[in-house]
Protein backbone atom coordinates (compact mmCIF):
# COMPACT_ATOMS: atom_id res chain seq x y z
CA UNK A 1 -30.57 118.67 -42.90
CA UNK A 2 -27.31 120.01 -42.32
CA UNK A 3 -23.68 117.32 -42.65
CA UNK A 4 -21.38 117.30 -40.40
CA UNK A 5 -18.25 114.74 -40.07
CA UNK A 6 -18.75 114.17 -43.96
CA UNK A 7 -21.01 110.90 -43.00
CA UNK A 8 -23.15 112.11 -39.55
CA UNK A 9 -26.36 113.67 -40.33
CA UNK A 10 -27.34 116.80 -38.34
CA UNK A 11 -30.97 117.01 -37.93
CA UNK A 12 -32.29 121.46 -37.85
CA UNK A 13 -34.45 122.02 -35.01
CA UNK A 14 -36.74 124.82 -34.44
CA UNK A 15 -38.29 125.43 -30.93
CA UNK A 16 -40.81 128.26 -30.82
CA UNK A 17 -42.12 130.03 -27.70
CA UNK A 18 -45.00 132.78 -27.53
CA UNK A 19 -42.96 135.18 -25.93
CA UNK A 20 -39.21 135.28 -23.90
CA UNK A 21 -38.95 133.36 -21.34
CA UNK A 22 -35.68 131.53 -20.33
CA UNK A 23 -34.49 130.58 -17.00
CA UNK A 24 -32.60 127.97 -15.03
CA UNK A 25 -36.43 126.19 -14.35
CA UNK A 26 -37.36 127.08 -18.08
CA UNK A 27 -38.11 123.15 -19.49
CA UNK A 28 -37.54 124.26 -22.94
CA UNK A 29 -33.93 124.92 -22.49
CA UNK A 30 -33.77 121.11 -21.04
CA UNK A 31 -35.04 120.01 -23.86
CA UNK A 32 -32.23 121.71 -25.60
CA UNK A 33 -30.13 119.78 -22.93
CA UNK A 34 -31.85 116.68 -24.40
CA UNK A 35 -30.89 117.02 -28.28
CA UNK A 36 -26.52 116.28 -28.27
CA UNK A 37 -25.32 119.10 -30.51
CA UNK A 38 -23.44 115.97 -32.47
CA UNK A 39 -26.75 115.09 -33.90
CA UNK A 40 -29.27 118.14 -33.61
CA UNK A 41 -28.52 121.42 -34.55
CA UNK A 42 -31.70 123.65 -32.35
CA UNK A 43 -32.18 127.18 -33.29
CA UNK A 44 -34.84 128.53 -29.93
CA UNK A 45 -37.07 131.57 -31.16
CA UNK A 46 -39.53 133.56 -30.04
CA UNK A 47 -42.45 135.55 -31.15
CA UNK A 48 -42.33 138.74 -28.94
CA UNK A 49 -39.35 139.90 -26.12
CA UNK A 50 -36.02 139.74 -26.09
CA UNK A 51 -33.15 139.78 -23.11
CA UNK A 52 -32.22 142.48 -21.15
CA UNK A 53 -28.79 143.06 -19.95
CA UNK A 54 -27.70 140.74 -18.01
CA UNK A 55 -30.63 138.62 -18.71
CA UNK A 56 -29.49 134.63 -19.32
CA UNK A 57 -29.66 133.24 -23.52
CA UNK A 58 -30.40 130.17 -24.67
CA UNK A 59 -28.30 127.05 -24.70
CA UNK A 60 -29.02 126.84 -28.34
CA UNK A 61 -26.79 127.35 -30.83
CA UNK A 62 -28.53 129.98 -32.29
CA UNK A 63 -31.53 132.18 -30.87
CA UNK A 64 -34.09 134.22 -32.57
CA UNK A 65 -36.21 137.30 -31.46
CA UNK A 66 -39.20 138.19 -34.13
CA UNK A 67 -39.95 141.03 -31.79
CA UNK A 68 -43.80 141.02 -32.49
CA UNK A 69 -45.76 143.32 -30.46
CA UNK A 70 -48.49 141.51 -28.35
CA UNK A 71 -51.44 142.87 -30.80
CA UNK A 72 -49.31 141.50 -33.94
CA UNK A 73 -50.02 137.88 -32.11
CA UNK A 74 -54.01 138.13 -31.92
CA UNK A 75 -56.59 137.41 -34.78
CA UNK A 76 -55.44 136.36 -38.38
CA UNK A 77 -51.61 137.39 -37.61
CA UNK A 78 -50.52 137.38 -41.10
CA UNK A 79 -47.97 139.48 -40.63
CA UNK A 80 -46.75 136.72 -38.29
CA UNK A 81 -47.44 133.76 -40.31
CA UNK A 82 -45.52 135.53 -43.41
CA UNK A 83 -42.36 136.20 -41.53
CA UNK A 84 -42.42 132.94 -40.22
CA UNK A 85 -42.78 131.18 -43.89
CA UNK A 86 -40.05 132.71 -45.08
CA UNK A 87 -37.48 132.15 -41.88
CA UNK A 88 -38.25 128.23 -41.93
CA UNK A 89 -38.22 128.15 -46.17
CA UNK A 90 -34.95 129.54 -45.98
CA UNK A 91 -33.69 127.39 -43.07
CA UNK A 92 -35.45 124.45 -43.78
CA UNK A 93 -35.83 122.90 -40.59
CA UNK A 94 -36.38 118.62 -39.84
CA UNK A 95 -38.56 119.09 -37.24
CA UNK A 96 -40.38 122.23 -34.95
CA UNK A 97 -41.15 121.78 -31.44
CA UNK A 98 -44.03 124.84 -30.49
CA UNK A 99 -44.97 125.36 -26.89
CA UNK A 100 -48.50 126.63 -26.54
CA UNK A 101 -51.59 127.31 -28.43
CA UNK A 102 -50.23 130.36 -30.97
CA UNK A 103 -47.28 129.27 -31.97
CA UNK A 104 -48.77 125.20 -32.90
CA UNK A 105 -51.71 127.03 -34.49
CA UNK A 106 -49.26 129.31 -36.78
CA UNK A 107 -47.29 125.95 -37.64
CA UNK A 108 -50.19 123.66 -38.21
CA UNK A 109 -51.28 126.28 -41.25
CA UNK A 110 -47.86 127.22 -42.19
CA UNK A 111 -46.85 123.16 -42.86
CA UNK A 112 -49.26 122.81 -45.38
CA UNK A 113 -46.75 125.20 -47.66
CA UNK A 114 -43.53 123.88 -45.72
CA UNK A 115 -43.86 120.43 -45.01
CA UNK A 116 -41.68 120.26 -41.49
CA UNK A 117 -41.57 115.97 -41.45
CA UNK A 118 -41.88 115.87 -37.74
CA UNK A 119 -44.00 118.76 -35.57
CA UNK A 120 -44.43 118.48 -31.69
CA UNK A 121 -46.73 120.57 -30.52
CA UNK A 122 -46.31 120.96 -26.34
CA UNK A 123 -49.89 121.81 -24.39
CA UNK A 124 -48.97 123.40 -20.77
CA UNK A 125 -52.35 123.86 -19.76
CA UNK A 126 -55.85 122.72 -20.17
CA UNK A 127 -58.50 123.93 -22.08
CA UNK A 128 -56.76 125.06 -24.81
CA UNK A 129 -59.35 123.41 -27.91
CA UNK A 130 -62.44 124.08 -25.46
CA UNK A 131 -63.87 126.33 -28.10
CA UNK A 132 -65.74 124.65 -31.15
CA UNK A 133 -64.19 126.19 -33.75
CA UNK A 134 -60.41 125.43 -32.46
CA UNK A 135 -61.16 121.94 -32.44
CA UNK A 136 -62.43 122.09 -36.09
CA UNK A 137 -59.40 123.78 -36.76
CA UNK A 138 -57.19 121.20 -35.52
CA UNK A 139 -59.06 118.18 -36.32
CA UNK A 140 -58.92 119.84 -39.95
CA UNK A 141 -55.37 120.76 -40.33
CA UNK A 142 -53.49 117.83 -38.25
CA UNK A 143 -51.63 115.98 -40.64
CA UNK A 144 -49.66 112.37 -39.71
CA UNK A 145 -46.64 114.36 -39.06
CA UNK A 146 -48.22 115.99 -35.50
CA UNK A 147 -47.98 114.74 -32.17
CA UNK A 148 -49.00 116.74 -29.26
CA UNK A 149 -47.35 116.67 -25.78
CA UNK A 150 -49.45 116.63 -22.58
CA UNK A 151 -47.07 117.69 -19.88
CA UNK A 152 -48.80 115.95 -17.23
CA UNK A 153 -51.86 113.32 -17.10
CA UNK A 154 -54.57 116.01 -16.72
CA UNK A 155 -53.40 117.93 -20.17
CA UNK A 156 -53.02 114.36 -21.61
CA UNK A 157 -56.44 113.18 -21.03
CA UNK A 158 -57.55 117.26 -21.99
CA UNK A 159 -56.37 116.27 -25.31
CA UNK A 160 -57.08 112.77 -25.81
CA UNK A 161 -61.05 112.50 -24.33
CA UNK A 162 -64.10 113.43 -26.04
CA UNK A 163 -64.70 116.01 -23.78
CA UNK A 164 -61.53 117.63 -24.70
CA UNK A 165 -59.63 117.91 -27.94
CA UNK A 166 -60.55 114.46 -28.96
CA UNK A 167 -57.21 113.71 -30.92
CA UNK A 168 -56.47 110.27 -31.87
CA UNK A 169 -54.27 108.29 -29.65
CA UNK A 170 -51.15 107.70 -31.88
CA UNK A 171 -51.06 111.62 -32.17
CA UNK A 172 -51.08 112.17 -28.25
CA UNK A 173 -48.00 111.76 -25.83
CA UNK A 174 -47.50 112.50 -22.20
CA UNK A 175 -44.32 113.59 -20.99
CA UNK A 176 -44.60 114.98 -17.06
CA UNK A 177 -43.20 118.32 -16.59
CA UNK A 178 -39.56 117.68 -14.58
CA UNK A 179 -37.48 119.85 -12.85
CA UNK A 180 -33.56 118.98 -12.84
CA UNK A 181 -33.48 117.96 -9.08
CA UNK A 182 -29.78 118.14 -8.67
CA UNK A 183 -29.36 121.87 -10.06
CA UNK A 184 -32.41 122.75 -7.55
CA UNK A 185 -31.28 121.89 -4.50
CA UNK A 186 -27.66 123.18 -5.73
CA UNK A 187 -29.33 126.53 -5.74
CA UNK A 188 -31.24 126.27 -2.59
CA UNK A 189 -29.91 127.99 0.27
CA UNK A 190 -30.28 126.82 3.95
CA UNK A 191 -33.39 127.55 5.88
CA UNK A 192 -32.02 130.29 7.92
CA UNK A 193 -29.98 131.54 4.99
CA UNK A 194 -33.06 131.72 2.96
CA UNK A 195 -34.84 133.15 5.84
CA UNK A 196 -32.47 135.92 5.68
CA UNK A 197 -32.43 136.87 2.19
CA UNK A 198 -36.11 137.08 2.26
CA UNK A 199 -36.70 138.98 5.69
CA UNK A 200 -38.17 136.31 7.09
CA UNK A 201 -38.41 135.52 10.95
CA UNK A 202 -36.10 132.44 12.23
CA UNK A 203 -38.41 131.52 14.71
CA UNK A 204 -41.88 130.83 13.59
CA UNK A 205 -43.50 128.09 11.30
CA UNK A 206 -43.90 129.63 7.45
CA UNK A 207 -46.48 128.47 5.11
CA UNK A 208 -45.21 129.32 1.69
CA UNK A 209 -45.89 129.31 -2.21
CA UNK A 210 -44.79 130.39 -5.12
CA UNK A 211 -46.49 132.00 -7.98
CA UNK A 212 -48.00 134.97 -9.90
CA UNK A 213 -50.26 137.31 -8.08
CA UNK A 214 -53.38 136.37 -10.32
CA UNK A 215 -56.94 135.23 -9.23
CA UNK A 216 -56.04 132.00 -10.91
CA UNK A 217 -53.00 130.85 -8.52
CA UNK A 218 -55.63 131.63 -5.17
CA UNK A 219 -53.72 133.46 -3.21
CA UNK A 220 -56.92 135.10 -1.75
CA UNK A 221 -58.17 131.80 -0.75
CA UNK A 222 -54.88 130.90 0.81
CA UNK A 223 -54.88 133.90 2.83
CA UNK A 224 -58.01 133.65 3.49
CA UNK A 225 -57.51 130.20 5.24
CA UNK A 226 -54.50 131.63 7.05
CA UNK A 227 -56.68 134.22 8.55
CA UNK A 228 -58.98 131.42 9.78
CA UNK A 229 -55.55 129.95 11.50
CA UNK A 230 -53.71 132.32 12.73
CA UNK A 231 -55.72 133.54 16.16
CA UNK A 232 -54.79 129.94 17.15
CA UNK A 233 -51.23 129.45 15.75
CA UNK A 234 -49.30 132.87 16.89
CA UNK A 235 -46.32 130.76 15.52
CA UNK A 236 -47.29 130.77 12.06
CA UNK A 237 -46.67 132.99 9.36
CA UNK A 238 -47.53 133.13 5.82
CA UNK A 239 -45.07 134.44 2.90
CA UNK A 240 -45.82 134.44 -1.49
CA UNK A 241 -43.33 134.26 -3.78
CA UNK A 242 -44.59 136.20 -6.81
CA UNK A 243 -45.64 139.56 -8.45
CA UNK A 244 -48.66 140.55 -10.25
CA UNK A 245 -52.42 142.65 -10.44
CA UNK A 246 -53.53 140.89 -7.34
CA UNK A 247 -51.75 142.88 -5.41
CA UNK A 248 -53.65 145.56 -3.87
CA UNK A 249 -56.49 142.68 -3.06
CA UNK A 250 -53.91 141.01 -1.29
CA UNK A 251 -52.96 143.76 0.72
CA UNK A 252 -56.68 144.83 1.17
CA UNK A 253 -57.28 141.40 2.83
CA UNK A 254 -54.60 141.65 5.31
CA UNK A 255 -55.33 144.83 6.11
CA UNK A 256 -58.96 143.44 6.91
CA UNK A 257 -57.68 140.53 8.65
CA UNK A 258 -54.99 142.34 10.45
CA UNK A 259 -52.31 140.37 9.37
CA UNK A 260 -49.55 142.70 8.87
CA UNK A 261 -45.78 141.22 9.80
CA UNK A 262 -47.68 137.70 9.68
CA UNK A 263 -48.12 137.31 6.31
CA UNK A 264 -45.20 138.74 3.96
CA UNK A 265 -45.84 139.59 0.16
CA UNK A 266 -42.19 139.36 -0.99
CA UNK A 267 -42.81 139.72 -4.71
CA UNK A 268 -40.72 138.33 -7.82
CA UNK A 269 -37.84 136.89 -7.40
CA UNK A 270 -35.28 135.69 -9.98
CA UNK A 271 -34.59 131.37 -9.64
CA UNK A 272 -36.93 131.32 -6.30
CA UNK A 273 -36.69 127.63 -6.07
CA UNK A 274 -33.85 129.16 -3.81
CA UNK A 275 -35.91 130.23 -1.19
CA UNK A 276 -37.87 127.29 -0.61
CA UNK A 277 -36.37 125.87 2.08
CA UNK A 278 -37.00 128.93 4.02
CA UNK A 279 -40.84 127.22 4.17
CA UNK A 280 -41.77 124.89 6.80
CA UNK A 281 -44.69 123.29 4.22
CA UNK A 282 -45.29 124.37 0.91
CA UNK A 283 -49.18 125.25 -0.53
CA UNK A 284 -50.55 125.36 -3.91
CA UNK A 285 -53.67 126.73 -3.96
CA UNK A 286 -54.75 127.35 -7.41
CA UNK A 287 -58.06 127.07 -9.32
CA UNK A 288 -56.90 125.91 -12.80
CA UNK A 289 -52.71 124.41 -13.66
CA UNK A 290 -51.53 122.90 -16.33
CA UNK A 291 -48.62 121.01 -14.10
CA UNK A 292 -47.11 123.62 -11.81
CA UNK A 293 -43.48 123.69 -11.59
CA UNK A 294 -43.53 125.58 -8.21
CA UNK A 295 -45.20 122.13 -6.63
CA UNK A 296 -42.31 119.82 -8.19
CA UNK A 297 -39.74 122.69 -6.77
CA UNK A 298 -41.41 122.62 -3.14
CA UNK A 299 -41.21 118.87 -3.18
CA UNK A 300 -37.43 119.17 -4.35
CA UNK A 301 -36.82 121.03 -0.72
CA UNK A 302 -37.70 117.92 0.97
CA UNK A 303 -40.62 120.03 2.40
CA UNK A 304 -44.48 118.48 2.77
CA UNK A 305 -46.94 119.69 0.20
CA UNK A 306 -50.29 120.86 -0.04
CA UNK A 307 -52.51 121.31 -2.54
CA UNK A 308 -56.13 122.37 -4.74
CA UNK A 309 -57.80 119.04 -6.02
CA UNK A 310 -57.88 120.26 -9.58
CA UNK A 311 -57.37 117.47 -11.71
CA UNK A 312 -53.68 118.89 -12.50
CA UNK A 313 -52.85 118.35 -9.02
CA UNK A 314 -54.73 115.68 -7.41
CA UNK A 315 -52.98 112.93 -8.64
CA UNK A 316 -49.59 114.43 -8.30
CA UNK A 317 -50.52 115.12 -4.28
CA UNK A 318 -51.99 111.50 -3.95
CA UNK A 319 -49.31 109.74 -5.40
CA UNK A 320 -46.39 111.48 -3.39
CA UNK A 321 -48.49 111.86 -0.26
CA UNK A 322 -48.78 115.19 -0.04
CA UNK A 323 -52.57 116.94 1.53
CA UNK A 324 -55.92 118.10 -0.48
CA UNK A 325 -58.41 120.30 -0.25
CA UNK A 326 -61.26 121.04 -1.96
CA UNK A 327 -60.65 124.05 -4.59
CA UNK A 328 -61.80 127.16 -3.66
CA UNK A 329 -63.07 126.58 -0.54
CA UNK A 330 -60.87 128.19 2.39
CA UNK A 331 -62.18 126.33 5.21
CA UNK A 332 -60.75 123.19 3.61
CA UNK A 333 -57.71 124.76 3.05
CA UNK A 334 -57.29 125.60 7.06
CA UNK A 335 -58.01 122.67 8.05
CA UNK A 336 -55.38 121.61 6.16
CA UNK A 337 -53.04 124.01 7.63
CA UNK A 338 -54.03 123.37 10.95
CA UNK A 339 -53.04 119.75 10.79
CA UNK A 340 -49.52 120.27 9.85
CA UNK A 341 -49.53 123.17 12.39
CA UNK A 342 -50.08 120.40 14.36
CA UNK A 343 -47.46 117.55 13.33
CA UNK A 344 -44.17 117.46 15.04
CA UNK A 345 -41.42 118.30 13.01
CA UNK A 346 -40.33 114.53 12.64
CA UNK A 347 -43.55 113.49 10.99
CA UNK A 348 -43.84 116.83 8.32
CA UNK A 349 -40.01 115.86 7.97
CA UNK A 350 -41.48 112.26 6.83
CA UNK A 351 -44.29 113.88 4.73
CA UNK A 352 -41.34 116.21 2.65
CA UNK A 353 -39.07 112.84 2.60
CA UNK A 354 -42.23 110.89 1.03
CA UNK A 355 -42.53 113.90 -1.43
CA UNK A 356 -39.19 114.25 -2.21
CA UNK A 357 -38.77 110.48 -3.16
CA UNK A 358 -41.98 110.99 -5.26
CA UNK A 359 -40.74 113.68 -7.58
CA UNK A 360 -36.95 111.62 -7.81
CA UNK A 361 -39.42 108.79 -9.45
CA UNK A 362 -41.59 110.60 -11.41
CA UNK A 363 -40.18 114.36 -12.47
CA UNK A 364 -36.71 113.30 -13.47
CA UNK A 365 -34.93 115.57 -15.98
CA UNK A 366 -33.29 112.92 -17.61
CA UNK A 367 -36.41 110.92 -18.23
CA UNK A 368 -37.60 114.40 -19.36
CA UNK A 369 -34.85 114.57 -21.79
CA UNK A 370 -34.45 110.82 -23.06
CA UNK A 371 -38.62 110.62 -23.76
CA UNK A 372 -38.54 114.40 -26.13
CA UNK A 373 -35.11 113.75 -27.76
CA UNK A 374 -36.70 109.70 -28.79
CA UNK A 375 -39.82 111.43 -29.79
CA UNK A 376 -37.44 113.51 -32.24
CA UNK A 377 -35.84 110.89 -33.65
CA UNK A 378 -39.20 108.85 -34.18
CA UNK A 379 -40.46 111.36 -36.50
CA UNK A 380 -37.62 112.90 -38.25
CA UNK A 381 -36.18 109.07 -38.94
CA UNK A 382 -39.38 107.79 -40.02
CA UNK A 383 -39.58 110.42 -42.70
């Protein structure tokens, strides 16, 4: 513990990430936001990358690049695990907060020699103790000072059930993934201003998403369920937010479909919660999320939703009203589409407005904030 103000006790806080990764949407800086400097003094680190120039830093007051390469992360990673030991024995930290699989795993074996009184282990995604011998692992080395984070209801109950990790209950929270709502729409830019930046036609209804170009997200579906559309809908166009190996398949497809100037591959994009209002609905068609950001930032553009019934998202689209389809399967998908082709633009203006008042309830970032910096102080003041 570090003093400050002779009698105010600073609790040391170490967040760890796999790899680099901080932006104005990045959740583990507002959980930074969530720990008042007066009381928590957070050093962020991370395994492997570093910033570029010009590329933003932590809100921490100190940051920490290890600089692994990707193949010193895989297998036993003792090289890892030793440089580790000695950075926390010599800072002795009051409590680590790890984000993802490799990082908890490295701290659940490195505790038994450190003895961190409070670790929070944060789950984005499901699956993550499917195999056998991870959930021996875990079952074997969780200790009374763990407590893992679902960040939505889906990841909860993935670590909670029998079918999943089976951890006991007092060891599980769930804290929803949140998006700070007011910063959002600060950055968005009008509809035809958005329009604009992108290349986007002002006068014809855009389906849009945003996301990696990986099989996972199913973009191929998507665009195969615009294809199905758009002989019917000359209006509508369809534009992706989002860079990655899927490319060329992509591309391939709309070259099949003949779909060229209708649907508009506009790759990454820095912050591209900006652009969403340049969307007239907003699609998520993935096969597997852990809780998508990119939905919550849709929803924060006041714009109706529509999305895969994977269990990450199908209670997040019931409860805020938004549409589902059956994942994986295109011709659910279109229909879909075709039904808020065929709205007028009061009633999708209702279904973004129902959406919108949704995520206000639920995805908060000061909820977000109060429920990790309590969960904190629970552990580091019972020790």
């Amino acid at each position: 513990m570090a003093e400050s103000g002779g009698s105010i006790t600073k609790y040391k806080v170490l967040q760890i990430q796999n790899r680099y990764n901080v932006s104005a949407s990045d959740l583990a800086e507002q959980i930074i936001q969530g720990l008042p400097e007066e009381r928590f003094e957070v050093t962020t680190a991370f395994l492997r990358g570093a910033p570029g120039e010009g590329e933003p830093r932590s809100r921490a007051s100190r940051s920490v690049y290890f600089g692994f390469s990707k193949a010193a992360t895989k297998g036993l990673r003792l090289r890892v695990l030793w440089v580790l030991y000695r950075h926390c024995r010599r800072e002795r930290y009051d409590a680590v907060i790890a984000h993802r699989f490799k990082p908890i795993n490295a701290f659940m074996l490195l505790n038994f020699l450190l003895r961190i009184p409070a670790c929070i282990g944060v789950l984005h995604g499901l699956g993550e103790y499917d195999r056998r011998y991870r959930r021996w692992e875990l079952h074997w080395l969780l200790k009374g000072c763990w407590r893992f984070v679902g960040v939505s209801r889906a990841v909860y109950e993935d670590l909670s059930s029998e079918q999943g990790a089976n951890l006991p209950a007092e060891h599980v929270r769930r804290i929803n993934n949140a998006i700070d709502i007011d910063h959002a729409e600060s950055l968005q830019h009008p509809g035809n201003e958005a329009r604009r930046r992108l290349g986007l036609p002002d006068d014809v209804f855009v389906f849009g998403t945003i996301g990696r170009l990986v099989p996972v997200k199913g973009h191929v579906h998507l665009l195969q369920a615009f294809a199905s559309v758009a002989p019917q809908a000359p209006q509508a166009h369809l534009a992706i937010i989002g860079e990655g190996r899927g490319r060329d398949e992509l591309e391939a497809l709309i070259d099949l479909h003949g779909l060229h100037g209708r649907v508009h591959l506009l790759g990454a994009k820095d912050d591209a919660l900006q652009y969403v209002r340049a969307f007239d609905a907003f699609v998520m068609p993935s096969l597997s999320e852990g809780l998508p950001l990119a939905l919550l930032e849709g929803m924060s553009g006041h714009l109706p939703v529509v999305g895969s019934d994977i269990d990450s998202l199908r209670p997040i689209l019931q409860d805020c009203g938004g549409r589902v389809f059956a994942v994986g399967k295109p011709e659910e998908l279109a229909k879909q589409l075709s039904a808020l082709l065929a709205l007028s633009p009061a009633e999708r203006r209702c279904e973004g407005d129902t959406a919108y008042a949704y995520l206000r309830r639920a995805h908060g970032i000061e909820d977000f904030r109060r429920q990790y910096r309590e969960l904190v102080e629970e552990l580091v003041v019972r020790h």
